[in-house]
Protein backbone atom coordinates (compact mmCIF):
# COMPACT_ATOMS: atom_id res chain seq x y z
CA UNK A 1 63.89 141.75 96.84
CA UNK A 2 60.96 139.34 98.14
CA UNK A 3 57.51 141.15 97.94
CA UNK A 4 57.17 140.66 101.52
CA UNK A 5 60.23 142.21 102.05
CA UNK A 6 59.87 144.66 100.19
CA UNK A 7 56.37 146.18 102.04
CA UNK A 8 58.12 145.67 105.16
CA UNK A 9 60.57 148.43 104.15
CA UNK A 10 58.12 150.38 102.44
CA UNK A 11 55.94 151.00 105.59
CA UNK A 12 59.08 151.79 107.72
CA UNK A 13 60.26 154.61 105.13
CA UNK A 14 56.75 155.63 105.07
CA UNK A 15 56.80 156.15 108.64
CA UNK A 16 60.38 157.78 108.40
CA UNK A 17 58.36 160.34 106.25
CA UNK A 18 55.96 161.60 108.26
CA UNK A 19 52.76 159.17 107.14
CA UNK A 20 51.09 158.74 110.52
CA UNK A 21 47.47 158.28 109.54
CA UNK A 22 47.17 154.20 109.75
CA UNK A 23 44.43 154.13 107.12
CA UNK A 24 46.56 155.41 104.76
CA UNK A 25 49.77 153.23 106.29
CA UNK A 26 47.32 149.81 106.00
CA UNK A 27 46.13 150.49 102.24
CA UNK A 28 49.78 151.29 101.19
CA UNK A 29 50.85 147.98 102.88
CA UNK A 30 47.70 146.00 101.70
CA UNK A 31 48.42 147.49 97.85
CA UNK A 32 50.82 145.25 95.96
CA UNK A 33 53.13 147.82 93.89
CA UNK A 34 54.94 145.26 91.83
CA UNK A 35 51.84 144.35 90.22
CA UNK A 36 51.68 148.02 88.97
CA UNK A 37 54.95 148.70 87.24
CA UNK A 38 57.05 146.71 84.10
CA UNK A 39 58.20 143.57 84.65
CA UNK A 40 61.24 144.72 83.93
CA UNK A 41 61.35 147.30 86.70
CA UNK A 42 59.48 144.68 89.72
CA UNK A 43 62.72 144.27 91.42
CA UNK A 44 62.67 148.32 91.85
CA UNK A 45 58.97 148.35 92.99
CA UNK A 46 59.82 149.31 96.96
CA UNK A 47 62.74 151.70 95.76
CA UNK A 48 62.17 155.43 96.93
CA UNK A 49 61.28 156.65 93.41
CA UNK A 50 59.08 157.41 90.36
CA UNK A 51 59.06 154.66 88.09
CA UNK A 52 57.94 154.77 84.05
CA UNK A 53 54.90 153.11 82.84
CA UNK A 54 54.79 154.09 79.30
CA UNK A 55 53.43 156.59 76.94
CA UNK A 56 55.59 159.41 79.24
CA UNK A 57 53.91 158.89 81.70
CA UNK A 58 55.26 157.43 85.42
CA UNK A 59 53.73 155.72 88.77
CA UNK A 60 55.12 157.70 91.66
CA UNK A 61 57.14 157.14 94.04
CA UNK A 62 55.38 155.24 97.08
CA UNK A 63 56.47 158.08 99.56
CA UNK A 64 54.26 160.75 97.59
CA UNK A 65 51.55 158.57 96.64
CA UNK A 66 51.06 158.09 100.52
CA UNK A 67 51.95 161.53 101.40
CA UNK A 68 49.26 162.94 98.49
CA UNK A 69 46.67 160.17 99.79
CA UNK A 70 47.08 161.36 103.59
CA UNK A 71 46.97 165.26 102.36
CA UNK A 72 43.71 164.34 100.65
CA UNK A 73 42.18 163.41 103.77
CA UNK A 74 39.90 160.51 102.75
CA UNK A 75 36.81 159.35 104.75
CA UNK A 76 35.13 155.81 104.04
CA UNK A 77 31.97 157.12 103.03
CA UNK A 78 33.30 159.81 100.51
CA UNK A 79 33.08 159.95 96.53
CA UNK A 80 36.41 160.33 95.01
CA UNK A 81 37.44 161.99 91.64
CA UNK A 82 41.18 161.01 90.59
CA UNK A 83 42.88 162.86 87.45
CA UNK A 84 45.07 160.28 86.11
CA UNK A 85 44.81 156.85 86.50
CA UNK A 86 48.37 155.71 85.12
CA UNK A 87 48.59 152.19 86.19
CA UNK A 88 45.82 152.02 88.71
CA UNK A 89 48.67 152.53 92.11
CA UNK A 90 47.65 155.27 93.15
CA UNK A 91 43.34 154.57 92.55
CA UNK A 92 44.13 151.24 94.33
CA UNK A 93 44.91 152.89 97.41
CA UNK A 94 42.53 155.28 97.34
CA UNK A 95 39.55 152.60 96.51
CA UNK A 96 40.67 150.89 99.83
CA UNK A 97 39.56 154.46 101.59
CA UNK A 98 36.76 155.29 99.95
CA UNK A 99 32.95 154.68 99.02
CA UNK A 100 33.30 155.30 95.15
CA UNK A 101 36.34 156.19 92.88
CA UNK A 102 35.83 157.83 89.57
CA UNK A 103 39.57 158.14 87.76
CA UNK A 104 40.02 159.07 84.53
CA UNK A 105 43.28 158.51 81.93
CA UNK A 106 43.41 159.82 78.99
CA UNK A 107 45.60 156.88 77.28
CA UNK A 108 43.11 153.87 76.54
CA UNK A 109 46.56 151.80 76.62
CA UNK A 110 47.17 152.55 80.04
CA UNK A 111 43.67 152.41 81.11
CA UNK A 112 42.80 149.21 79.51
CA UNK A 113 45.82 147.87 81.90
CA UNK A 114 44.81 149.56 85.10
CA UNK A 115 41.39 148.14 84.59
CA UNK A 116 42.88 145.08 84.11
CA UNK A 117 44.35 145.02 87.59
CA UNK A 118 41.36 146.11 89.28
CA UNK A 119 39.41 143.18 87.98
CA UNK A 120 42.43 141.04 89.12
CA UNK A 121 42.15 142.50 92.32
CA UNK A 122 38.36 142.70 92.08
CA UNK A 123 37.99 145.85 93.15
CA UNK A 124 34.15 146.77 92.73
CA UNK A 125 33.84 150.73 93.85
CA UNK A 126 36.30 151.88 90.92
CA UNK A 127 34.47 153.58 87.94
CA UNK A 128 37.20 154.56 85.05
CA UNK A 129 37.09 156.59 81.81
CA UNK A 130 39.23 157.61 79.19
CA UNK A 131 38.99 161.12 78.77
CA UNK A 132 40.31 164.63 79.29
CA UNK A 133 41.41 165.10 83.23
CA UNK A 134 41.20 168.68 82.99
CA UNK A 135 37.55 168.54 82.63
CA UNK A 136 36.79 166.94 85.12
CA UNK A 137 33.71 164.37 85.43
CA UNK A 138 30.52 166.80 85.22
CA UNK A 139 27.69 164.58 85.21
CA UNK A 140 29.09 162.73 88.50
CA UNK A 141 30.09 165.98 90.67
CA UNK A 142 29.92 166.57 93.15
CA UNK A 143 33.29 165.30 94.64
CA UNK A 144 34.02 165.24 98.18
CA UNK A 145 37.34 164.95 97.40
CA UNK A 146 39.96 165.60 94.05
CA UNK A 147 43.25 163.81 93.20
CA UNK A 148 45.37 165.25 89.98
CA UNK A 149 48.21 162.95 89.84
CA UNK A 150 49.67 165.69 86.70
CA UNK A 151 51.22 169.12 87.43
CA UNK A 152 48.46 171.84 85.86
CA UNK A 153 50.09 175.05 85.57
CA UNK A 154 47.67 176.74 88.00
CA UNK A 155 44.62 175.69 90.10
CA UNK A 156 42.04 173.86 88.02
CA UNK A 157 39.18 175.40 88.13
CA UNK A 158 37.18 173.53 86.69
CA UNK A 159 37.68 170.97 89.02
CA UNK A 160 37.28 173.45 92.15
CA UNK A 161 34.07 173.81 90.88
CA UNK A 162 33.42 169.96 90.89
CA UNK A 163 34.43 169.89 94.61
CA UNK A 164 31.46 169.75 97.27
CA UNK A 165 31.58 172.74 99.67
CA UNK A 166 33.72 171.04 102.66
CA UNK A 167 35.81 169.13 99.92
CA UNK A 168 39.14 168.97 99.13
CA UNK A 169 41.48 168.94 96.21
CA UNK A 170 45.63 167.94 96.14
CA UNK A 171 47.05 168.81 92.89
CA UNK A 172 50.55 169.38 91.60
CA UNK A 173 51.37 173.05 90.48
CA UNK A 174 53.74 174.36 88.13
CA UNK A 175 55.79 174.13 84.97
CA UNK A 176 56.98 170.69 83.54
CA UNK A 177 60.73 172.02 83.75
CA UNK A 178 60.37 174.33 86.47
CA UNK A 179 59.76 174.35 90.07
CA UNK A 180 56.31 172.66 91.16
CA UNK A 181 54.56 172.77 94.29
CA UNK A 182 51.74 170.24 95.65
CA UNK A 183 48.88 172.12 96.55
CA UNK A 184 45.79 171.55 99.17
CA UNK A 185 42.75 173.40 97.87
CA UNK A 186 39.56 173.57 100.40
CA UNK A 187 36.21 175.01 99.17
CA UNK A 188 34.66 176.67 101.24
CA UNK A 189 30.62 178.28 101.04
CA UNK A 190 32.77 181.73 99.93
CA UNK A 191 35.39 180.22 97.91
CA UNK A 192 38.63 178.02 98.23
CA UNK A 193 41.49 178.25 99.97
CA UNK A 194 44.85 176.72 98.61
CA UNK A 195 47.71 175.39 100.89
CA UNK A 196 51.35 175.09 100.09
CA UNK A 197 52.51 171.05 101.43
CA UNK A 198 55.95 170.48 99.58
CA UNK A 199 58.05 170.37 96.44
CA UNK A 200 57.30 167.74 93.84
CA UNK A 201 58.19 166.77 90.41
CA UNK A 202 55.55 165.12 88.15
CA UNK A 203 54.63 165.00 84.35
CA UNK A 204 52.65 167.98 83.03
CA UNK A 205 48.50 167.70 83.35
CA UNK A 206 47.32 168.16 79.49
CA UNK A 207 44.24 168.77 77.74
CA UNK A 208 43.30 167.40 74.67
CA UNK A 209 42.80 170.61 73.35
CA UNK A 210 47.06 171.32 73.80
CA UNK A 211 47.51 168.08 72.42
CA UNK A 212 45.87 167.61 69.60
């Protein structure tokens, strides 16, 4: 399937799905995803499903990228914290919506890669790091807004407290082999408040402490 084609498609399933906020409708449209997966998977890049990158790990599918993206909420002038960088999909769209990105991977493999594409695409508002997700990014919080693109098996909160009061946070929650839910998480100037949006499936969020 042509590219062209292909976006074509991908913006009318999108629709199909519920996306309705054009923002989030442009950058997926604007966001070439064949550029972001194997060669050897390209002609699969508009298909309705996860796709692997290597080292485990997988880009998801475009219908939950843009349904995570418009749950997030993003405003142009907002700072951005993504958990997760994979090949740079998902922090491509974002970057179109924000002021500043700040994603972190914890393979250097995959990051060198997704960097890669963002200098193709010369995308200047994206600030990457290889490190541990579940920490977070102390010395640039506040966030107005969170991405975890892993399931943690409950509510980070270390990252809740990296959120700015008014922020918001969509992460994945639940086991690797069990049932997961994507989760909307508000703080608040008394606490957050979490929100049940729909059932997903993605790779489990881990700390280099559990891995090594």
């Amino acid at each position: 399937m042509r590219p062209d084609s292909g976006r074509i498609r991908l913006i009318l399933d999108l629709r199909r799905g519920g996306i309705t906020e054009t923002r989030v409708l442009a950058a997926m449209e604007q966001v070439p995803r064949e550029m972001f997966v194997p060669e050897t998977f390209r002609d699969r890049a508009y298909d309705a499903t996860a796709l692997p990158i290597g080292h485990h790990q997988t880009v998801s599918e475009p219908l939950i990228v843009a349904q995570m993206t418009q749950a997030l909420e993003v405003g142009e002038r907002h700072k951005v914290l993504e958990i997760g960088t994979g090949s740079g999909y998902q922090s491509m769209v974002l970057a179109r919506l924000c002021r500043r990105l700040y994603t972190i991977e914890r393979h250097p493999e995959l990051l060198h890669g997704a960097e890669a594409r963002f200098t193709h695409f010369r995308l200047t508002n994206i600030t990457s790091q290889v490190g541990d997700g579940t920490l977070g990014w102390p010395r640039q919080a506040p966030f107005d807004r969170i991405m975890v693109t892993a399931a943690a098996a409950a509510v980070p909160e270390a990252l809740v407290g990296q959120l700015a009061v008014g922020g918001i946070m969509v992460v994945p929650v639940g086991a690797p082999d069990g049932g997961q839910s994507l989760m909307r998480v508000r703080r608040g100037e008394n606490g957050a408040e979490t929100e049940v949006l729909l059932d997903v499936h993605f790779v489990p969020l881990i700390s280099d402490r559990e891995s090594g």
